[in-house]
Protein backbone atom coordinates (compact mmCIF):
# COMPACT_ATOMS: atom_id res chain seq x y z
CA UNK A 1 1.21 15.49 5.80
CA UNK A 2 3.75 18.12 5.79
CA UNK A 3 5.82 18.49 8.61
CA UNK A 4 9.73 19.09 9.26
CA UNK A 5 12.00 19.00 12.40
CA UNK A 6 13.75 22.28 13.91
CA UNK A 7 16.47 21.43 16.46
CA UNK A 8 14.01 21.56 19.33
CA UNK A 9 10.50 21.27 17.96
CA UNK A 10 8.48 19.51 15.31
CA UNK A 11 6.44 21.42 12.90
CA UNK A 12 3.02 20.22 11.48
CA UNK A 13 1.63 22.35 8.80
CA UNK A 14 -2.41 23.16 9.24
CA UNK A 15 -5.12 24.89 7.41
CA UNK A 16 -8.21 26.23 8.88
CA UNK A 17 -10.93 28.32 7.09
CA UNK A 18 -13.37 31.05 8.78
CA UNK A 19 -16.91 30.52 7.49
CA UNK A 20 -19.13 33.22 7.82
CA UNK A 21 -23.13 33.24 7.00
CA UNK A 22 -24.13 36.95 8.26
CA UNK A 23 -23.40 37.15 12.13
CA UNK A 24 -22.80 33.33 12.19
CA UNK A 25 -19.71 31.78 12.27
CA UNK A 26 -18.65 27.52 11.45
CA UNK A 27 -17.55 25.82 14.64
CA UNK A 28 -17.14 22.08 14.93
CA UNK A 29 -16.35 20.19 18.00
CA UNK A 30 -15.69 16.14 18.99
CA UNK A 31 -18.26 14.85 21.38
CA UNK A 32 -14.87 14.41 23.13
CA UNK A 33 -13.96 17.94 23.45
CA UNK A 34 -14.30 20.72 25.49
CA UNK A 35 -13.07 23.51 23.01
CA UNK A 36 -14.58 24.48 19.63
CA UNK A 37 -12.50 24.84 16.93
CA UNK A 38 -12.31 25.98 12.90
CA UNK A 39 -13.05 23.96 10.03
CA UNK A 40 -9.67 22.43 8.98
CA UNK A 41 -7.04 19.94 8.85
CA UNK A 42 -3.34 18.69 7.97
CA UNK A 43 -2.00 20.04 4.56
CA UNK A 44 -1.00 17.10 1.87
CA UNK A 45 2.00 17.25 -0.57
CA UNK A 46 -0.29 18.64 -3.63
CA UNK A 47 -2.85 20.29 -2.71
CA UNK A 48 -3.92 23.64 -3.74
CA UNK A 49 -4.56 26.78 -2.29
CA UNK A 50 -7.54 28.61 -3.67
């Protein structure tokens, strides 16, 4: 994961995608969860960005 300190905060670097099928939109959401959120997750060392 890539992530680095500032003097007050820690910062997590994310990626999230928009889907889109005509008027439709991707949402996910944890049986857990009240919100609904993108498609997405933590950025690894060596990955690559299309």
């Amino acid at each position: 994961m890539l992530s680095f300190d500032t003097p007050t905060h820690r910062f997590h670097l994310r990626a999230a995608a928009v889907i889109r099928q005509g008027p439709r939109v991707l949402l996910h959401r944890l049986e857990t969860d009240t919100f609904w959120a993108l498609p997405g997750g933590r950025v690894e060392p060596g990955v690559e960005a299309w």
